[in-house]
Protein backbone atom coordinates (compact mmCIF):
# COMPACT_ATOMS: atom_id res chain seq x y z
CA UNK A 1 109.63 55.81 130.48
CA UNK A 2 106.01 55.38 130.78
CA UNK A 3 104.52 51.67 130.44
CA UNK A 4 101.31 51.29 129.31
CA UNK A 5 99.46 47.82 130.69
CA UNK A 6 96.47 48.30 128.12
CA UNK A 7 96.60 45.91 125.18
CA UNK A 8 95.89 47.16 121.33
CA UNK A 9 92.24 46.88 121.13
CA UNK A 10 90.19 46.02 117.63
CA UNK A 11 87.23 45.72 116.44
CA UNK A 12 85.10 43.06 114.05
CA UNK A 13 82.44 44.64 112.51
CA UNK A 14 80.36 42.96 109.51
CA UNK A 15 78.51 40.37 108.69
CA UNK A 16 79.62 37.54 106.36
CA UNK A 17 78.12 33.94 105.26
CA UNK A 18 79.62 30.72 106.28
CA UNK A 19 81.32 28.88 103.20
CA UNK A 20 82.30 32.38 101.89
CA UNK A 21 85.29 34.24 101.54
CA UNK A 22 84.84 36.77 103.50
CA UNK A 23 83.77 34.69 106.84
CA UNK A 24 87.17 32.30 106.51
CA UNK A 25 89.09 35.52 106.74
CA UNK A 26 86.92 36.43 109.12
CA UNK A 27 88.33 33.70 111.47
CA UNK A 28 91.83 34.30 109.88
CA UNK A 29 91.61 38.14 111.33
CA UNK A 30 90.32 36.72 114.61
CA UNK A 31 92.85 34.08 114.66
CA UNK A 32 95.92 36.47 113.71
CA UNK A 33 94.83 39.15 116.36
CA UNK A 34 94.83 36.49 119.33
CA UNK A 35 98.31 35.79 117.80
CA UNK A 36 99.15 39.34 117.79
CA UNK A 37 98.47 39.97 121.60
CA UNK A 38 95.61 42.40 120.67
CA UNK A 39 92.22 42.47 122.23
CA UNK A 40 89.14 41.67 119.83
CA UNK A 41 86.03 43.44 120.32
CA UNK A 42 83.13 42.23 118.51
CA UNK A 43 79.23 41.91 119.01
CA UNK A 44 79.71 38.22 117.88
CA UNK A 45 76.16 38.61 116.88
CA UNK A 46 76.78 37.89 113.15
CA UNK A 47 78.52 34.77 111.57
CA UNK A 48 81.50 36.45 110.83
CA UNK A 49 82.04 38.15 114.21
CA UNK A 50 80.97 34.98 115.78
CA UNK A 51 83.47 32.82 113.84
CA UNK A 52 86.54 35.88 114.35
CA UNK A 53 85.80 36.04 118.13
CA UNK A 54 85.61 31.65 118.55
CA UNK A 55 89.20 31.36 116.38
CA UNK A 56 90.75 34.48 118.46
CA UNK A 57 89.40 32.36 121.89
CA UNK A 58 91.24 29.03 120.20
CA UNK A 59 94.12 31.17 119.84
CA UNK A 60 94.54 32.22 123.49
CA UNK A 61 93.23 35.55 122.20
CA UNK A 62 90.87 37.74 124.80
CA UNK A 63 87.49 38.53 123.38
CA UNK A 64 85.69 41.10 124.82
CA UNK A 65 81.60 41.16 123.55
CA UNK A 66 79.66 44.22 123.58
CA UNK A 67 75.94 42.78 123.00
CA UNK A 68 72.44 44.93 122.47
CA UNK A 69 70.53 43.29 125.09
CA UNK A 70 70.72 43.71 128.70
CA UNK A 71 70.98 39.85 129.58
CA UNK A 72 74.14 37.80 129.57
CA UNK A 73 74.34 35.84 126.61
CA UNK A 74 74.67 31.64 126.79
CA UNK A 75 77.26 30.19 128.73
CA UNK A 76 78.35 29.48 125.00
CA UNK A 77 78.76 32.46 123.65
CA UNK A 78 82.17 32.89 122.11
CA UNK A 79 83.42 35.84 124.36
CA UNK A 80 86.66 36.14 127.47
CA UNK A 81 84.08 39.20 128.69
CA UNK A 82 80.39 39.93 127.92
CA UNK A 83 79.31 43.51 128.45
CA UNK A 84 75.55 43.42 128.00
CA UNK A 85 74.37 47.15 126.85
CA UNK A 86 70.82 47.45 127.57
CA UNK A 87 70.87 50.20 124.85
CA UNK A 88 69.86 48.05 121.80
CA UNK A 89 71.21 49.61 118.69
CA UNK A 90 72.94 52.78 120.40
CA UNK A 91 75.57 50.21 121.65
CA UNK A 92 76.89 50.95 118.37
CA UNK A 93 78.44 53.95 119.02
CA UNK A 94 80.08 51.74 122.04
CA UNK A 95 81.04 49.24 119.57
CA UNK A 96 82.97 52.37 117.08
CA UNK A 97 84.41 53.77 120.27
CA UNK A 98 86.12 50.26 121.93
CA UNK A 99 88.47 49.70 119.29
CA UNK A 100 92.05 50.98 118.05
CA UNK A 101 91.32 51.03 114.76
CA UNK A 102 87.87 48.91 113.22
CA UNK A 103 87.97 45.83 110.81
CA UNK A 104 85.31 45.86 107.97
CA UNK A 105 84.19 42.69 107.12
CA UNK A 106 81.15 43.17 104.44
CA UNK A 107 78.10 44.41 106.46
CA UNK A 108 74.65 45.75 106.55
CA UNK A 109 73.08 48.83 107.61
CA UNK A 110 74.60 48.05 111.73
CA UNK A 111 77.79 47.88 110.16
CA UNK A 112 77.51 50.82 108.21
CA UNK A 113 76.08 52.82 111.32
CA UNK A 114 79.00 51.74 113.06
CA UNK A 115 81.85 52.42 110.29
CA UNK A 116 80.15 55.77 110.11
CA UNK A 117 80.37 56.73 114.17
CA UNK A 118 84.04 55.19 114.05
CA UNK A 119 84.81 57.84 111.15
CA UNK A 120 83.50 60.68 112.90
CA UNK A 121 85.63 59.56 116.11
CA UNK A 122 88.55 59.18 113.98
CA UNK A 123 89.36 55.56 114.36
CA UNK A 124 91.21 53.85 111.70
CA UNK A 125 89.59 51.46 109.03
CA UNK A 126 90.43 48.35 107.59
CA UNK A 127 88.20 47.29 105.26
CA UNK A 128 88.11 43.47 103.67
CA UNK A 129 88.18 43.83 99.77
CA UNK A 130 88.20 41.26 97.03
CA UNK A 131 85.37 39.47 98.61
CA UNK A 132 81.99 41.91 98.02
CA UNK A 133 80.08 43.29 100.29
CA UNK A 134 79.80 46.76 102.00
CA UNK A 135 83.19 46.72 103.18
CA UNK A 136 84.76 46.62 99.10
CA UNK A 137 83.39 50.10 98.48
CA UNK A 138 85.00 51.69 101.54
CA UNK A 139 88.11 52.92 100.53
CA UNK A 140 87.07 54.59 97.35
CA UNK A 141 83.77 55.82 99.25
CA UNK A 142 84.63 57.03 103.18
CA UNK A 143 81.82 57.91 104.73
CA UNK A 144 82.45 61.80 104.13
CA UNK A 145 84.94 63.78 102.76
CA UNK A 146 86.63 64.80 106.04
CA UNK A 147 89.73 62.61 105.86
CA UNK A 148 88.92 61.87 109.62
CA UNK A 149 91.22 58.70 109.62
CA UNK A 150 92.94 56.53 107.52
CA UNK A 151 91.58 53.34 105.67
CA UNK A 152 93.90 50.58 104.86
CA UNK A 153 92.33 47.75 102.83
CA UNK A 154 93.23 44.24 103.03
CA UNK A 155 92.61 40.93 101.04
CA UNK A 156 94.35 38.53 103.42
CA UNK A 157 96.00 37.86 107.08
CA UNK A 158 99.14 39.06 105.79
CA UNK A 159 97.71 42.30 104.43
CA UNK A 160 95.50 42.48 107.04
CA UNK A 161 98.96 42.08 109.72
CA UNK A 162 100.96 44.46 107.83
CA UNK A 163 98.00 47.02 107.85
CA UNK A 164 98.11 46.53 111.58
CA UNK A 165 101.61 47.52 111.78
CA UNK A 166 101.33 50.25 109.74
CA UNK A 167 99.10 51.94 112.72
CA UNK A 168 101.80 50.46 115.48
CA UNK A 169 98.99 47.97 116.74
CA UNK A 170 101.16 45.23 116.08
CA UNK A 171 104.94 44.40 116.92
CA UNK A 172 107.45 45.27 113.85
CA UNK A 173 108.93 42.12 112.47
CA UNK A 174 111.74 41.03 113.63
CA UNK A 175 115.26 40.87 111.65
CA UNK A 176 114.19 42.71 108.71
């Protein structure tokens, strides 16, 4: 039997306000992947990333960044590794490609350019609903018709867990 040493590996796109919805479970998806054993990769460039990556790094959780610029961020910056790109917005397509499967938290045009370049390279999607945003039209409107992957919506931690499990990222429960 083959062991693998590589963790699960996610990623937090989107972009979310502080105070809102979508930015607590944000730090609740953050939070519950640290828990989980899985690896968050993030930009941490937006609120919501930011807040996901600092309550995964609470959580014992290993953050890896993938950042636009070619400097190393602040000593600050919420992050277990910093990768600094040098390739501005094509560090993107780095961003689609680093992840098992890619949560959606609301977005902008970045986060649609990613969701779009993790489509075509068939990585899952889980998109945060019931809180607006980008991210609540996603599973009625993938980015093509192509069926490239699956998108699994979720509305809380427990959704978002269970969603995880569905794509074997996370461990089966227990007892059940």
């Amino acid at each position: 039997m083959t062991r693998s040493n590589r963790r699960a590996q996610v990623c937090v796109l989107g972009s979310a306000e502080p105070g809102s919805r979508a930015y607590e479970l944000a730090g609740e998806a953050g939070e519950l992947l640290a828990r989980l054993g899985i690896s968050l990769i993030s930009g941490c460039g937006s609120p919501a990333t930011r807040v996901a990556a600092e309550r995964a790094l609470a959580a014992g959780g290993l953050v890896i960044s993938i950042i636009p610029s070619g400097e190393m961020p602040d000593p600050d910056w919420p992050a277990t590794v910093v990768i600094p790109s040098g390739v501005g917005d094509a560090r993107n397509l780095l961003m689609a490609l680093a992840g098992d499967a890619c949560i959606v938290i609301g977005g902008r045009a970045g986060t649609i350019s990613e969701v779009c370049l993790a489509w075509l390279h068939k990585r899952p999607l889980l998109p945060l609903v019931g809180c607006g945003g980008w991210s609540e039209g996603l599973p009625d409107n993938p980015p093509d018709e192509r069926q490239n992957s699956p998108i699994l919506a979720w509305s809380s931690a427990a959704d978002l867990q269970a969603q995880l499990r569905s794509l074997g990222l996370a461990p089966p429960v227990v007892g059940r």
